[in-house]
C-alpha atoms as a PDB file:
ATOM      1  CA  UNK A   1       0.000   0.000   0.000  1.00  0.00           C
ATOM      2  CA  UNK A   2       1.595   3.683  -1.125  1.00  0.00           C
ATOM      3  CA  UNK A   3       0.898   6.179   1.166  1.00  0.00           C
ATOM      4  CA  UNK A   4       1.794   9.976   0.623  1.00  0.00           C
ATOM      5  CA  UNK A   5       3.360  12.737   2.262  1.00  0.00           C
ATOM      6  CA  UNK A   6       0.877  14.847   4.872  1.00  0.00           C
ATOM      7  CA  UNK A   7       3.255  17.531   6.504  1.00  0.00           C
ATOM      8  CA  UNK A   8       7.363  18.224   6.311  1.00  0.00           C
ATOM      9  CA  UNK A   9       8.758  19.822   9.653  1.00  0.00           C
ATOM     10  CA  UNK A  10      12.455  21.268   9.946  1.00  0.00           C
ATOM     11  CA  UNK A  11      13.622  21.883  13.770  1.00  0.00           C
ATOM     12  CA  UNK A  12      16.251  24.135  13.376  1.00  0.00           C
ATOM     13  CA  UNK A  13      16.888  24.301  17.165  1.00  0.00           C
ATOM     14  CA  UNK A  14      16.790  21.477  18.642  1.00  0.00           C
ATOM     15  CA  UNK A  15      13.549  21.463  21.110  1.00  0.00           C
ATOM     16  CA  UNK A  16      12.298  24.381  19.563  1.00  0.00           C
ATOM     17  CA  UNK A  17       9.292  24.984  17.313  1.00  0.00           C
ATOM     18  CA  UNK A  18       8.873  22.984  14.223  1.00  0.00           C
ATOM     19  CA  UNK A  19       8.686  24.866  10.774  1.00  0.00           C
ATOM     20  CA  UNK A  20       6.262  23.433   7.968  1.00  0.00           C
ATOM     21  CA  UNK A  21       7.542  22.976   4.502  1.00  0.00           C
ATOM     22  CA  UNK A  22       5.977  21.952   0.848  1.00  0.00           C
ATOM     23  CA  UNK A  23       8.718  20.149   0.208  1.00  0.00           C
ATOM     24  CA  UNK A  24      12.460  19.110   0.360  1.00  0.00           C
ATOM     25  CA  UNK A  25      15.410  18.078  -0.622  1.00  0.00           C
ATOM     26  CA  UNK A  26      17.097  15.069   0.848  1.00  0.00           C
ATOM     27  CA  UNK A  27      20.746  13.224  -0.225  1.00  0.00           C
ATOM     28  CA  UNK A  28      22.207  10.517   1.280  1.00  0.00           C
ATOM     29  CA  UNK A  29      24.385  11.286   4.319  1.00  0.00           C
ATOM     30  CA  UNK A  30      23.457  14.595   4.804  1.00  0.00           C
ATOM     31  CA  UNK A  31      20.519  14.359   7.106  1.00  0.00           C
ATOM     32  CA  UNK A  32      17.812  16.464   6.988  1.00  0.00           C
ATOM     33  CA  UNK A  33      18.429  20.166   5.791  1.00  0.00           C
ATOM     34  CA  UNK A  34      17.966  23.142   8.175  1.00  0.00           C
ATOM     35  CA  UNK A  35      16.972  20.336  10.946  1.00  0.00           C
ATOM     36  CA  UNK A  36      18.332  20.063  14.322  1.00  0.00           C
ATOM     37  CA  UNK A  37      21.488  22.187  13.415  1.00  0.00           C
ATOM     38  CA  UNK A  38      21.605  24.269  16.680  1.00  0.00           C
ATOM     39  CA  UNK A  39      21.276  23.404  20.073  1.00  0.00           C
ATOM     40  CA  UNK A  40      20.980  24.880  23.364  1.00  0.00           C
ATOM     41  CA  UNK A  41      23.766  23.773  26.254  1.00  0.00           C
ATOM     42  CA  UNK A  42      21.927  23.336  29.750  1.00  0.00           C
ATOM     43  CA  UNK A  43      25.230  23.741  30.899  1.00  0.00           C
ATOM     44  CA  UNK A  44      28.464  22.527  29.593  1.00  0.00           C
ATOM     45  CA  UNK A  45      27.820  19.303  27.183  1.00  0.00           C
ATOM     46  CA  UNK A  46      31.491  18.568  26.174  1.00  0.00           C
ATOM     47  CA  UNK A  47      30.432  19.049  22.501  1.00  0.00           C
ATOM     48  CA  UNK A  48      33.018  20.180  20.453  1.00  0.00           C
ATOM     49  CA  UNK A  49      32.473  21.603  16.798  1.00  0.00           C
ATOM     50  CA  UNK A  50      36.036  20.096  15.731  1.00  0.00           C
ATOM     51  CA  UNK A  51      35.254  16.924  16.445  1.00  0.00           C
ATOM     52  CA  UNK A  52      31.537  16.265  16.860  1.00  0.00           C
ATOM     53  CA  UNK A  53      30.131  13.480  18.303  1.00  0.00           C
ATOM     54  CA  UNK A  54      26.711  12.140  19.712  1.00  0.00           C
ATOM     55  CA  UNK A  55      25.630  14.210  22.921  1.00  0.00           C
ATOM     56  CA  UNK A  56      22.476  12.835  24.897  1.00  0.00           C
ATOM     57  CA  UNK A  57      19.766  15.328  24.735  1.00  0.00           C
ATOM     58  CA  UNK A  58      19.404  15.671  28.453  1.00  0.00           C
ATOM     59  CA  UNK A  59      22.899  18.100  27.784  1.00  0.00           C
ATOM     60  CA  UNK A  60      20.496  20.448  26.268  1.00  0.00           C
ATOM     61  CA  UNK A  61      17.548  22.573  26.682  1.00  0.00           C
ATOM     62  CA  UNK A  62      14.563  19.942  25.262  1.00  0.00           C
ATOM     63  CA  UNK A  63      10.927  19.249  26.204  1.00  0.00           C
ATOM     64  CA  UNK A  64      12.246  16.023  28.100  1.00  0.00           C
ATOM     65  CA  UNK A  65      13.936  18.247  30.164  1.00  0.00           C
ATOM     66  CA  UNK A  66      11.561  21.290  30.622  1.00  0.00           C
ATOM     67  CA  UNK A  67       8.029  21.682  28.876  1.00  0.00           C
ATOM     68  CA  UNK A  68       8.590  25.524  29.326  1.00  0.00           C
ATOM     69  CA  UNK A  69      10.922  25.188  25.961  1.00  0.00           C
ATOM     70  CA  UNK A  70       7.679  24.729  23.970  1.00  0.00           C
ATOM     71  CA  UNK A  71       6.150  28.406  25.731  1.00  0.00           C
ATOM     72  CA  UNK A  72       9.071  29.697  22.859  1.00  0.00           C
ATOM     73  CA  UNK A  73       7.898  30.136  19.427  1.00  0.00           C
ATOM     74  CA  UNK A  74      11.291  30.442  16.872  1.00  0.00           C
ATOM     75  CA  UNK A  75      11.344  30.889  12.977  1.00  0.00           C
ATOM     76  CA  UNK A  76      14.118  30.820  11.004  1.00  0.00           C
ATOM     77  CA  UNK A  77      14.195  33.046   7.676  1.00  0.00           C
ATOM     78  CA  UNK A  78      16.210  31.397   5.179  1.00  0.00           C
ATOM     79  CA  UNK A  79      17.201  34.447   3.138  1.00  0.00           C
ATOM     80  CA  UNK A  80      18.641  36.389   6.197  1.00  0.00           C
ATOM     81  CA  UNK A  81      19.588  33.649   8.176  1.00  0.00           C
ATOM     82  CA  UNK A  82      18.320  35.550  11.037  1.00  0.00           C
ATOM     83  CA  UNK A  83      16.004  33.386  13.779  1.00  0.00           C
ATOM     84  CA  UNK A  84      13.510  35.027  15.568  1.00  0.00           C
ATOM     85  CA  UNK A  85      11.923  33.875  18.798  1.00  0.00           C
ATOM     86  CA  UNK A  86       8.604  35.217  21.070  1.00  0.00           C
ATOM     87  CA  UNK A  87       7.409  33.651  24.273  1.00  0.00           C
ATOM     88  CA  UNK A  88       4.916  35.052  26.930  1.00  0.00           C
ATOM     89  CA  UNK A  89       6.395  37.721  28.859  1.00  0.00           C
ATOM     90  CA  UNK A  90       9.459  38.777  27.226  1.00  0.00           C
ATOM     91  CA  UNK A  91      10.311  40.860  24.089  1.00  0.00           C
ATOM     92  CA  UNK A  92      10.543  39.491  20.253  1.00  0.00           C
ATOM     93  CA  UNK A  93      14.478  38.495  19.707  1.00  0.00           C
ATOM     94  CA  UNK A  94      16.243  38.351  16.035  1.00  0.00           C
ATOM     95  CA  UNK A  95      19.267  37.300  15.745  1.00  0.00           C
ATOM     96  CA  UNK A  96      21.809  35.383  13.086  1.00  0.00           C
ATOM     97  CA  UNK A  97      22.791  32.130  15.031  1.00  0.00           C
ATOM     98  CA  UNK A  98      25.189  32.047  12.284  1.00  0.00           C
ATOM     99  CA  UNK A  99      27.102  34.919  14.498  1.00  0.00           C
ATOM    100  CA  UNK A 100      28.842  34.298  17.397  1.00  0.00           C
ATOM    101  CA  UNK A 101      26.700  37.233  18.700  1.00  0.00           C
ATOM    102  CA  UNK A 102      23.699  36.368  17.781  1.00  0.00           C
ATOM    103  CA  UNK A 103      24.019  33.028  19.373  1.00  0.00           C
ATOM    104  CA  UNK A 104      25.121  34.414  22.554  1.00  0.00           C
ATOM    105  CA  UNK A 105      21.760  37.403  22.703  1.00  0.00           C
ATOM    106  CA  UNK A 106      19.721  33.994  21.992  1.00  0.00           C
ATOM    107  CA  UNK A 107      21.775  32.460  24.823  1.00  0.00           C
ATOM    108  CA  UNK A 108      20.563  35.506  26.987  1.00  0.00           C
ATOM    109  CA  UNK A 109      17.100  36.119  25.386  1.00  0.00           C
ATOM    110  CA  UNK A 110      16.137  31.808  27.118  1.00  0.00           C
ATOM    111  CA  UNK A 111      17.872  32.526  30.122  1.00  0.00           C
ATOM    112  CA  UNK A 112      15.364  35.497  30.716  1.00  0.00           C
ATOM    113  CA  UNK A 113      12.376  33.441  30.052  1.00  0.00           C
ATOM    114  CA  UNK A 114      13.404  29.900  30.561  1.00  0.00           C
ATOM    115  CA  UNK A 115      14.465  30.829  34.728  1.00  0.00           C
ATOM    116  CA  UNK A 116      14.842  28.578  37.237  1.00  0.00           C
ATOM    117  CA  UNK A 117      13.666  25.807  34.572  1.00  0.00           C
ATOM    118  CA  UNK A 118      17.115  25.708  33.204  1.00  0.00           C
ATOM    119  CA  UNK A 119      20.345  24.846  35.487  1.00  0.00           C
ATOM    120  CA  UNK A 120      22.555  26.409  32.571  1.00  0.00           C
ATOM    121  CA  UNK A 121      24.465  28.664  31.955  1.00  0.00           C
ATOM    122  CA  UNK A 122      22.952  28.116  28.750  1.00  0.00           C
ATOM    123  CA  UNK A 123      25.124  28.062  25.401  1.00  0.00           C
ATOM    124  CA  UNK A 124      23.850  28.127  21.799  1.00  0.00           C
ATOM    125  CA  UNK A 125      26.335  25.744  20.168  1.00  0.00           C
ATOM    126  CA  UNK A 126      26.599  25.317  16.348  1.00  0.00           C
ATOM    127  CA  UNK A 127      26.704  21.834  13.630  1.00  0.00           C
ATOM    128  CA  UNK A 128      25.576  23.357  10.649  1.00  0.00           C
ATOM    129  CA  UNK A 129      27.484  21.365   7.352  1.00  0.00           C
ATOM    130  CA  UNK A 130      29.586  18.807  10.570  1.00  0.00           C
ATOM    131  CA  UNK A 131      26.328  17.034  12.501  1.00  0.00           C
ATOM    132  CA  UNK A 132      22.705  16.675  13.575  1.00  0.00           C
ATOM    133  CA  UNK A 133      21.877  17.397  16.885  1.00  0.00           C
ATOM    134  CA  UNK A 134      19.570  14.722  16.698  1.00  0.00           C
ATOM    135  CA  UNK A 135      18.186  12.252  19.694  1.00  0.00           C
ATOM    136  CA  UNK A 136      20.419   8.902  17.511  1.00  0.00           C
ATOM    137  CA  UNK A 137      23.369   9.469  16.505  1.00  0.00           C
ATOM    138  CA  UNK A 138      22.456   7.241  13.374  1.00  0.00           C
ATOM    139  CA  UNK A 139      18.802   9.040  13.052  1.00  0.00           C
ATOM    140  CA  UNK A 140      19.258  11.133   9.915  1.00  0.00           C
ATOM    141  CA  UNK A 141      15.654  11.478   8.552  1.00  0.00           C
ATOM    142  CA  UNK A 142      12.050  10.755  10.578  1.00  0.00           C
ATOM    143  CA  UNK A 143       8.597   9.893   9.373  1.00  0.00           C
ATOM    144  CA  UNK A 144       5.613   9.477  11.699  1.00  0.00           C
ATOM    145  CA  UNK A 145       2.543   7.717  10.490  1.00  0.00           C
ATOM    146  CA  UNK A 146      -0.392   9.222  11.011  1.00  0.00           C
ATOM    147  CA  UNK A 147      -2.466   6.276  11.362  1.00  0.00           C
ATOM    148  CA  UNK A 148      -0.637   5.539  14.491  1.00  0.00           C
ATOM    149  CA  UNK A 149      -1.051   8.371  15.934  1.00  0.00           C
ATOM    150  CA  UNK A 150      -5.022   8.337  15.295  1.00  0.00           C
ATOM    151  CA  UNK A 151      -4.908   4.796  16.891  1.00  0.00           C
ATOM    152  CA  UNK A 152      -2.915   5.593  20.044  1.00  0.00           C
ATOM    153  CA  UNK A 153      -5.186   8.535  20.254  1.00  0.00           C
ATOM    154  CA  UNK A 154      -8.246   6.429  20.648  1.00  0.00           C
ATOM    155  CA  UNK A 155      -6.723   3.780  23.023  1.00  0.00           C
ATOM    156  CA  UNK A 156      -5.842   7.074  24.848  1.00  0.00           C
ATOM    157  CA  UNK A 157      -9.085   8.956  24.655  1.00  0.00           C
ATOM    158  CA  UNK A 158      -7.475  12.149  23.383  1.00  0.00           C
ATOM    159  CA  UNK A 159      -6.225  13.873  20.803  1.00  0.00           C
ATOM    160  CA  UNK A 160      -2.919  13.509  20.252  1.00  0.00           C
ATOM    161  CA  UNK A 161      -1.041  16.345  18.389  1.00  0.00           C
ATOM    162  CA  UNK A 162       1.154  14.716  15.737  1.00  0.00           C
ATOM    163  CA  UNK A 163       3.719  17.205  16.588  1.00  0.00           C
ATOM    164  CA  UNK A 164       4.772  16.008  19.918  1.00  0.00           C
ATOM    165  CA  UNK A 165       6.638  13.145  17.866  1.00  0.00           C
ATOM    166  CA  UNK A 166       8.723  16.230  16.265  1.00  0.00           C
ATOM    167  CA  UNK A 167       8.848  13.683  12.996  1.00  0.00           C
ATOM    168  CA  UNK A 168      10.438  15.451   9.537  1.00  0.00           C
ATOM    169  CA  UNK A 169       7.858  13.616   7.465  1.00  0.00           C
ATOM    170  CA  UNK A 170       4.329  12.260   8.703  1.00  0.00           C
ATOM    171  CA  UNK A 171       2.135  10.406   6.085  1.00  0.00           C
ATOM    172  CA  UNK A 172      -1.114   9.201   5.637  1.00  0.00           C
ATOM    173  CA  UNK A 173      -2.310   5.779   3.999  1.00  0.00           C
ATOM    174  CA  UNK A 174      -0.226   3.501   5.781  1.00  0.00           C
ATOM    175  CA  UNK A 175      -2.042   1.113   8.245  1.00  0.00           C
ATOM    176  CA  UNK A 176      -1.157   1.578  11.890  1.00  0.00           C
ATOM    177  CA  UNK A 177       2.117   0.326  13.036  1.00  0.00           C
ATOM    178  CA  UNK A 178       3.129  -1.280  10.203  1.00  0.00           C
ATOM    179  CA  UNK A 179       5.841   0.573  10.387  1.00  0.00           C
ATOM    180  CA  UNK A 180       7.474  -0.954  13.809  1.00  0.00           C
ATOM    181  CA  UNK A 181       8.354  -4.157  10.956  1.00  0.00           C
ATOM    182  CA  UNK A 182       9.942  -2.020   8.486  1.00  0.00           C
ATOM    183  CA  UNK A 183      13.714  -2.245   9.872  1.00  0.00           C
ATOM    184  CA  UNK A 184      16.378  -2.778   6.073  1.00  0.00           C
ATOM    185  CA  UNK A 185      13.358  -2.791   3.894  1.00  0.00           C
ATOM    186  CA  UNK A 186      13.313   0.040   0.830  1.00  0.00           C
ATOM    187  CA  UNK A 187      10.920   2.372   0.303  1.00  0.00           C
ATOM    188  CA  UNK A 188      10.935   5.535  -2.456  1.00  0.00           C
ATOM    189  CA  UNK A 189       9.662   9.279  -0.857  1.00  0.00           C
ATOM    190  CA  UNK A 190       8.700  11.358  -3.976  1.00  0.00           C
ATOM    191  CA  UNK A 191      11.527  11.401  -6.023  1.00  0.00           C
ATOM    192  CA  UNK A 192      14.089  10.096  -3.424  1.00  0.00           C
ATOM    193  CA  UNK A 193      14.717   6.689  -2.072  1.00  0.00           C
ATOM    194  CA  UNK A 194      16.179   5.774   1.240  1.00  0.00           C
ATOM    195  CA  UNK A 195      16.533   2.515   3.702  1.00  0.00           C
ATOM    196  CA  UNK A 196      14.349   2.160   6.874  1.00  0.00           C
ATOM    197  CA  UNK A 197      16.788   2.032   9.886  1.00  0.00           C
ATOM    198  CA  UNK A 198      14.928   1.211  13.068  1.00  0.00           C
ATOM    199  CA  UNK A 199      12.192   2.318  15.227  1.00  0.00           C
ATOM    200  CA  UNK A 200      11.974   5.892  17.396  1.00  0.00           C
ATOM    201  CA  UNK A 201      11.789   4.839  20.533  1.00  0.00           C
ATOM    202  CA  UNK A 202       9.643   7.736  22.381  1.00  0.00           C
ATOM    203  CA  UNK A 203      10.770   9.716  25.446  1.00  0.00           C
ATOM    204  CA  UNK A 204       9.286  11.925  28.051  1.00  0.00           C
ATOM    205  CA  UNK A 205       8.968  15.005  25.392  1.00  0.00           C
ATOM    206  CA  UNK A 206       5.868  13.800  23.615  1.00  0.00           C
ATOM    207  CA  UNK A 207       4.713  14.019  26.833  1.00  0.00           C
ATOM    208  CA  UNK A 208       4.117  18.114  26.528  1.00  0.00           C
ATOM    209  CA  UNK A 209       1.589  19.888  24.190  1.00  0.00           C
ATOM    210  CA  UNK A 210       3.282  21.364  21.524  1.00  0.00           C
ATOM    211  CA  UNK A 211       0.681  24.260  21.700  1.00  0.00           C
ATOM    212  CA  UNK A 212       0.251  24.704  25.945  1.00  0.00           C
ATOM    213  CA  UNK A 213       3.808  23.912  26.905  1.00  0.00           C
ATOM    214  CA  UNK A 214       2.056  21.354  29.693  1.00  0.00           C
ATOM    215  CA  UNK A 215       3.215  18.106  30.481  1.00  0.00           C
ATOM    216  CA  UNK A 216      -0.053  16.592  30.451  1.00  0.00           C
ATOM    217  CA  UNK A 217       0.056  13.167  29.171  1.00  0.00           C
ATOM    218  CA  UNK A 218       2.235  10.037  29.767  1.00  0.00           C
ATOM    219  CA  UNK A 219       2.464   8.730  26.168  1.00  0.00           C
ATOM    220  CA  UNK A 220       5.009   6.820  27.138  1.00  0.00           C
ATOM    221  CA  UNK A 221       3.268   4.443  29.164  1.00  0.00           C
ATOM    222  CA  UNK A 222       0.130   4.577  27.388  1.00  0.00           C
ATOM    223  CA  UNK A 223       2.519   2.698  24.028  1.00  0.00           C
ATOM    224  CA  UNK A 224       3.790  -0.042  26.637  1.00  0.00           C
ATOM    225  CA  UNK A 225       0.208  -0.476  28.340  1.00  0.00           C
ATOM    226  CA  UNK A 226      -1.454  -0.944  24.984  1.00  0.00           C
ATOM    227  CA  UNK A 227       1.195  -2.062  22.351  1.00  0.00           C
ATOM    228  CA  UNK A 228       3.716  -3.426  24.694  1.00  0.00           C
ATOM    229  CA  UNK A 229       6.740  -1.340  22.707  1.00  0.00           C
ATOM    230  CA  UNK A 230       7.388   2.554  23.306  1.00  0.00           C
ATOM    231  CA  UNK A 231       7.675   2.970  19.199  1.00  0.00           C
ATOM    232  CA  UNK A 232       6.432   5.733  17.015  1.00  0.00           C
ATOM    233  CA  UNK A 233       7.520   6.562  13.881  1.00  0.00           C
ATOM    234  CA  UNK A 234      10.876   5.338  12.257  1.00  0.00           C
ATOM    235  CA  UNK A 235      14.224   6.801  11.034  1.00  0.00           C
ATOM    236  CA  UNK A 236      15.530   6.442   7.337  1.00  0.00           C
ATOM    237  CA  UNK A 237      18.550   6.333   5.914  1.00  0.00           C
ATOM    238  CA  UNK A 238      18.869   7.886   2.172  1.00  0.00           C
ATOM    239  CA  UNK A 239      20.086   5.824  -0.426  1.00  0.00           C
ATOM    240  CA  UNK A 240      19.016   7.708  -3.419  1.00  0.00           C
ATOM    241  CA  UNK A 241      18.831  11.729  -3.707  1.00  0.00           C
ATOM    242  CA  UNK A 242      15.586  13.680  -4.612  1.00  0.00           C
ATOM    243  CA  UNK A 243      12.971  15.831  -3.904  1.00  0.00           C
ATOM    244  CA  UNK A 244      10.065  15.029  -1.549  1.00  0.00           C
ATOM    245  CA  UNK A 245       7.250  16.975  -1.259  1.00  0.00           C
ATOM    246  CA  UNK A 246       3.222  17.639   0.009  1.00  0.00           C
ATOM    247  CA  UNK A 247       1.120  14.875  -1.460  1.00  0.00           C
ATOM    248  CA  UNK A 248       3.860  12.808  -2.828  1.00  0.00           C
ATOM    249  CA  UNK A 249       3.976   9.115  -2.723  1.00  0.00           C
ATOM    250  CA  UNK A 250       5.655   7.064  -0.330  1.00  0.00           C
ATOM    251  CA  UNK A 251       5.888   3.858  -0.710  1.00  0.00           C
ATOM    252  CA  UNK A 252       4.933   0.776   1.855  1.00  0.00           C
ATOM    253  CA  UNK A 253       8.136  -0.976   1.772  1.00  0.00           C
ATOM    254  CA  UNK A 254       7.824  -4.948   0.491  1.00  0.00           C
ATOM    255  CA  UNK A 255       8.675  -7.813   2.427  1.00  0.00           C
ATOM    256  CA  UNK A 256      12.267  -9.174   1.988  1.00  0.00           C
ATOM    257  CA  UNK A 257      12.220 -12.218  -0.523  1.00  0.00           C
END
């Protein structure tokens, strides 16, 4: 069964507000463009932009850390390069995290709003064309099926917003967790093809509405109570570059012969 692309997100900080896109370019080994590219030090988090390695998220300033991170609304405007951020309280920012000082006002701009929510000092640190910030160190590209999330919804009794999974791709017209069985099989994405790698396992951010900035729901424990597995959504790997965008075909992968 081919289902097709509902919504493309880009998290250009990590834990910060996903941006929607019509579409996308995606190569192999060069993870997801504009995604996950910054992050925010809770403190020191021995990353080092010479030599960049995997760094747990709890280093920096997530929503499995502190819901308050979602109160923050951030945009990034490709032709300046310049972020802006507005949260409750406190005045707009703008700033080029591309700039040493414009990372370090950003620094200063969370630090006024995030408070005692954040042990800090908090340091915007930079991967763009070295590394993802991402939660795997081997999790280049994410899709979220939205059946899935409709189906934990109802064992739930709520309405989950798809964007607490913080996926890059979510599609409809896939059956619900067929997915989970999809680990070295194929699959083509619009014009691009790419290898499933494994299943997300799901952490304490999905947790916190995207749109209240509460920690609300366990979601965590409501996947192990009903499907005995804390899975949603998978990572891909790209074999084959191209162009994915809204309403394209993806493919359900075919069983290995």
């Amino acid at each position: 069964m081919t289902g097709h692309v509902a919504a493309i997100f880009r998290h250009p900080v990590k834990g910060f507000t996903p941006e929607s896109l019509t579409h996308v370019d995606l190569a192999p080994g060069e993870g997801f463009p504009h995604d996950r590219v910054w992050a925010v030090e809770n403190g020191p988090s021995g990353y080092d932009p010479e030599t960049p390695v995997f760094i747990p998220k709890q280093k920096f300033t997530v929503l499995a850390a502190m819901a308050e991170v979602a109160g923050a609304r951030t945009r990034l405007d490709d032709a300046s390069g310049v972020l802006s951020a507005e949260a409750p309280g406190a005045p707009t920012f703008a700033g080029r995290l591309a700039d040493p000082d414009g990372r370090a006002r950003f620094a200063d701009w969370l630090t006024a709003f995030l408070g005692e929510a954040a042990s800090g000092p908090l340091k915007v640190v930079d991967a763009r064309g070295a590394f993802r910030f991402t939660d795997h160190p081997l999790g280049q590209v994410s899709i979220v099926n939205m059946a899935s999330v409709r189906d934990l919804s109802e064992k739930m009794g709520v309405e989950l917003d798809p964007l607490r999974f913080r996926a890059n791709l979510y599609v409809e017209g896939w059956p619900a967790w067929v997915e989970n069985d999809w680990t070295g099989r194929e699959m083509m994405l619009g014009w691009a093809r790419a290898k499933v790698f494994k299943p997300i396992v799901r952490c304490a951010a999905t947790h916190v509405d995207p749109a209240t900035a509460v920690r609300d729901l366990d979601v965590v424990k409501a996947l192990f109570d009903n499907y005995g597995h804390m899975f949603c959504g998978i990572y891909i790997h790209m074999t084959v570059a191209g162009r994915v965008g809204l309403g394209d075909a993806v493919t359900q992968p075919e069983p290995a012969s």
